[in-house]
Protein backbone atom coordinates (compact mmCIF):
# COMPACT_ATOMS: atom_id res chain seq x y z
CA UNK A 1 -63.52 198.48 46.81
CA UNK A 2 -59.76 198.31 46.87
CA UNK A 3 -60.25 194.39 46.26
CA UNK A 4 -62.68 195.00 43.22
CA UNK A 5 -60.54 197.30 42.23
CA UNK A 6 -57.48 194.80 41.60
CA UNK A 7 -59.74 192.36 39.96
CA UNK A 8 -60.70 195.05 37.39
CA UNK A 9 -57.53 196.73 36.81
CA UNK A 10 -58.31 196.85 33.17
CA UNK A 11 -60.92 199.01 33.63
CA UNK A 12 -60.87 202.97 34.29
CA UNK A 13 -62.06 202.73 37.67
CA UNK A 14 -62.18 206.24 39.71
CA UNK A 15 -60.33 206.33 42.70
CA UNK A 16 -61.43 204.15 45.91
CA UNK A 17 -62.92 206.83 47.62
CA UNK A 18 -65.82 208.15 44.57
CA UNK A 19 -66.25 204.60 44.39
CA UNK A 20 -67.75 204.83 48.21
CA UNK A 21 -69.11 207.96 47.88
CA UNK A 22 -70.89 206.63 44.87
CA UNK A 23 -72.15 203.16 47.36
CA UNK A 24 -73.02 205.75 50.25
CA UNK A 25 -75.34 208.23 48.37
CA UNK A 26 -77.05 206.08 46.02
CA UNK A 27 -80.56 205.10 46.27
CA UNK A 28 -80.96 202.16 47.14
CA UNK A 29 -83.55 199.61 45.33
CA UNK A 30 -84.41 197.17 48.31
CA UNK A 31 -87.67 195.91 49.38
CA UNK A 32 -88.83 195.20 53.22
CA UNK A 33 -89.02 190.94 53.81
CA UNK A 34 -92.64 189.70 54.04
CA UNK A 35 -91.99 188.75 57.66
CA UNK A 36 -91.09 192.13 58.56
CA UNK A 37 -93.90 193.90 56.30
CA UNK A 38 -96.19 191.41 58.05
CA UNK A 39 -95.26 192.13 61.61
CA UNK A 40 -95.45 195.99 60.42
CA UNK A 41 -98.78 195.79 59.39
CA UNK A 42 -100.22 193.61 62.24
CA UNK A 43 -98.69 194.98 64.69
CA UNK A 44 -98.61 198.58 64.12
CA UNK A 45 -99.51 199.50 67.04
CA UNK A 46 -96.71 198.47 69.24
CA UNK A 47 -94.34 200.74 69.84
CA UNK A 48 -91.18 199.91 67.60
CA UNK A 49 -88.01 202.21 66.57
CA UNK A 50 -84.75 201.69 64.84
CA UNK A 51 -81.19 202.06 65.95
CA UNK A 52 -79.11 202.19 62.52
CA UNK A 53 -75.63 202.44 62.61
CA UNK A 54 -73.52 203.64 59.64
CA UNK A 55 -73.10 206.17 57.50
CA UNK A 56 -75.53 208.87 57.68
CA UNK A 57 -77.05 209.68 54.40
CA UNK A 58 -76.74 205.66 53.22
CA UNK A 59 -78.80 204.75 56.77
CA UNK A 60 -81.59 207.52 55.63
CA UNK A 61 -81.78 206.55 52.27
CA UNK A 62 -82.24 202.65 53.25
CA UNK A 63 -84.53 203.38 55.79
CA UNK A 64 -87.10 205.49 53.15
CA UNK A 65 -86.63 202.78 50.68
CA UNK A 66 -87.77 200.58 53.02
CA UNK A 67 -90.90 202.92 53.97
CA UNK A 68 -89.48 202.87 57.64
CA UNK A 69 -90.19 206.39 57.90
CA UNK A 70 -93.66 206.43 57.51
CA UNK A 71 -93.99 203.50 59.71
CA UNK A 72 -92.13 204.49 62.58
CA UNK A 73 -92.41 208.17 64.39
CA UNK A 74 -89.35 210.23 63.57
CA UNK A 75 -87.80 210.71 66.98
CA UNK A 76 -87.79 206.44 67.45
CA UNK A 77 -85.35 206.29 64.76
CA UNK A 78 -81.98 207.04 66.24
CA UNK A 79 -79.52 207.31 63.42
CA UNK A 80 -75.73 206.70 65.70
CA UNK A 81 -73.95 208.31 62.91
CA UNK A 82 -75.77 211.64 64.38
CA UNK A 83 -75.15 210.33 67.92
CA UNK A 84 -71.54 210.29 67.97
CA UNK A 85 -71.93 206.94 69.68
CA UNK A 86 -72.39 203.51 67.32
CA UNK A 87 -73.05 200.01 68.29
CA UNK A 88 -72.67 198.63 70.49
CA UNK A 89 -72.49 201.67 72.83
CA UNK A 90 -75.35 201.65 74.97
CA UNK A 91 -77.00 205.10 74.48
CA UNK A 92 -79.58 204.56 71.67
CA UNK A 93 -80.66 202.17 73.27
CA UNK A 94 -80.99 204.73 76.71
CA UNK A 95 -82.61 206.81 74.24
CA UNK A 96 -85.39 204.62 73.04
CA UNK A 97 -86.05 203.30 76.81
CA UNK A 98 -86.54 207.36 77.16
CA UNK A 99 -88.63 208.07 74.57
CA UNK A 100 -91.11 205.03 75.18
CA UNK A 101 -90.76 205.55 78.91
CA UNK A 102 -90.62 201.88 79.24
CA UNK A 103 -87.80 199.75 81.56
CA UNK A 104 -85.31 197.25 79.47
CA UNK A 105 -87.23 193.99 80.64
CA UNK A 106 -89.68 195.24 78.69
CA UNK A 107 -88.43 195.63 75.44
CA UNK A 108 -87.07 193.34 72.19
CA UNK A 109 -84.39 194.23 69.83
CA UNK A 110 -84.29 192.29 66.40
CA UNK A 111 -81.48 192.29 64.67
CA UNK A 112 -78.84 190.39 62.47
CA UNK A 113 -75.16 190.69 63.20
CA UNK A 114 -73.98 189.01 66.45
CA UNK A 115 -70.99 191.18 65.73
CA UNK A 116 -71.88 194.48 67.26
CA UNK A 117 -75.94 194.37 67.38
CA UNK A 118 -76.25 191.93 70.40
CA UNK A 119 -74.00 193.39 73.34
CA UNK A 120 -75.52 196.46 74.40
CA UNK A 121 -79.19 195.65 74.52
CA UNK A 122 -78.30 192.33 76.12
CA UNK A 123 -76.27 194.39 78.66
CA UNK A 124 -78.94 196.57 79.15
CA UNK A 125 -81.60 193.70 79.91
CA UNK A 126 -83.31 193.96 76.83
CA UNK A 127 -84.89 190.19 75.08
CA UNK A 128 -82.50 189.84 71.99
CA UNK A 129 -83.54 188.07 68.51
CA UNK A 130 -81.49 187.75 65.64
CA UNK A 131 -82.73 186.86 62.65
CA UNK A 132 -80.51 184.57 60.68
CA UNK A 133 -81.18 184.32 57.18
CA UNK A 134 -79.28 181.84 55.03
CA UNK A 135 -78.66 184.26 52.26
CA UNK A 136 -77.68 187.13 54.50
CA UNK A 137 -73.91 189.14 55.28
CA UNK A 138 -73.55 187.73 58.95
CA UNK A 139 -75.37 183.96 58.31
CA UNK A 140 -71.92 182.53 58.47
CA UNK A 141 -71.22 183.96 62.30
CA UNK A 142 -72.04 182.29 65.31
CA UNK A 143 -74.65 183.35 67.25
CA UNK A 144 -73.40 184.98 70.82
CA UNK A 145 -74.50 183.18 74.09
CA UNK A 146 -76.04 186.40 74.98
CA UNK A 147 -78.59 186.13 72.26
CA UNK A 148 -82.51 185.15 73.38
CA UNK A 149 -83.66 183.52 70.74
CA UNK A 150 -82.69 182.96 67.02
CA UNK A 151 -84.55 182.49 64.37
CA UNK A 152 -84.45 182.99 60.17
CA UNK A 153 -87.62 184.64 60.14
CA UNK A 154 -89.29 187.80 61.58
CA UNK A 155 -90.85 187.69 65.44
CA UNK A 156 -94.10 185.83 65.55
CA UNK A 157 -95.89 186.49 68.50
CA UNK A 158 -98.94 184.48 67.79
């Protein structure tokens, strides 16, 4: 914000931090991909949960926006902002081994920034796939070693 703010100096901006308050608490107007709303409605019945890091109230909006909450039980979606402990610490995804009661061979994390989504589920033995979508934030990074497979659309499994 600091950067759009130079560019529109002419312009009564508020200060930088209503600006972010403003970003953070708005709703947002997003849609779920048609990969992901397929895999949601084919495969509802495998177990799947969310590890969102960021800012509380923006994470909660974008996840009912998305309809995550009604597609996904409450207690699988592990908000780190409530935690204490964001990516790429390890414990959410302790937690979600937990709450399915499953070992880390066993389960998949999908995700898209090699930056911090990658490390601790690969650490923990978990398959990791990023999806890499030529229009989205992280597109331009390379893709850690550590990463399964990569792909630019959702998990097809068959």
């Amino acid at each position: 914000f600091d950067i759009a703010r130079q560019y529109f100096a002419h312009l009564p901006l508020p200060e930088t931090k209503i600006l972010v308050d403003i970003y953070r608490e708005h709703q947002p107007n997003i849609r779920m991909c048609e990969d992901a709303a397929r895999y949601f409605n084919q495969f509802h019945w495998i177990p799947s949960a969310i590890i969102t890091d960021g800012p509380l109230v923006s994470q909660q909006k974008k996840v009912a926006a998305l309809g995550l909450d009604k597609l996904i039980s409450g207690s699988s979606i592990i908000y780190t902002a409530q935690t204490g402990y964001p990516k790429p610490n390890q414990d959410a995804f302790r937690r979600i081994e937990r709450i399915f009661e499953c070992f880390p061979e066993q389960c998949l994390y999908v995700a898209d920034n090699p930056m911090k989504d990658f490390q601790a589920p690969y650490q923990r033995g978990w398959f990791t796939y990023r999806i890499r979508r030529p229009q989205s934030l992280h597109y331009a990074e390379a893709t850690p070693s550590y990463v399964t497979t990569e792909s630019e659309t959702f998990p097809k499994f068959f």
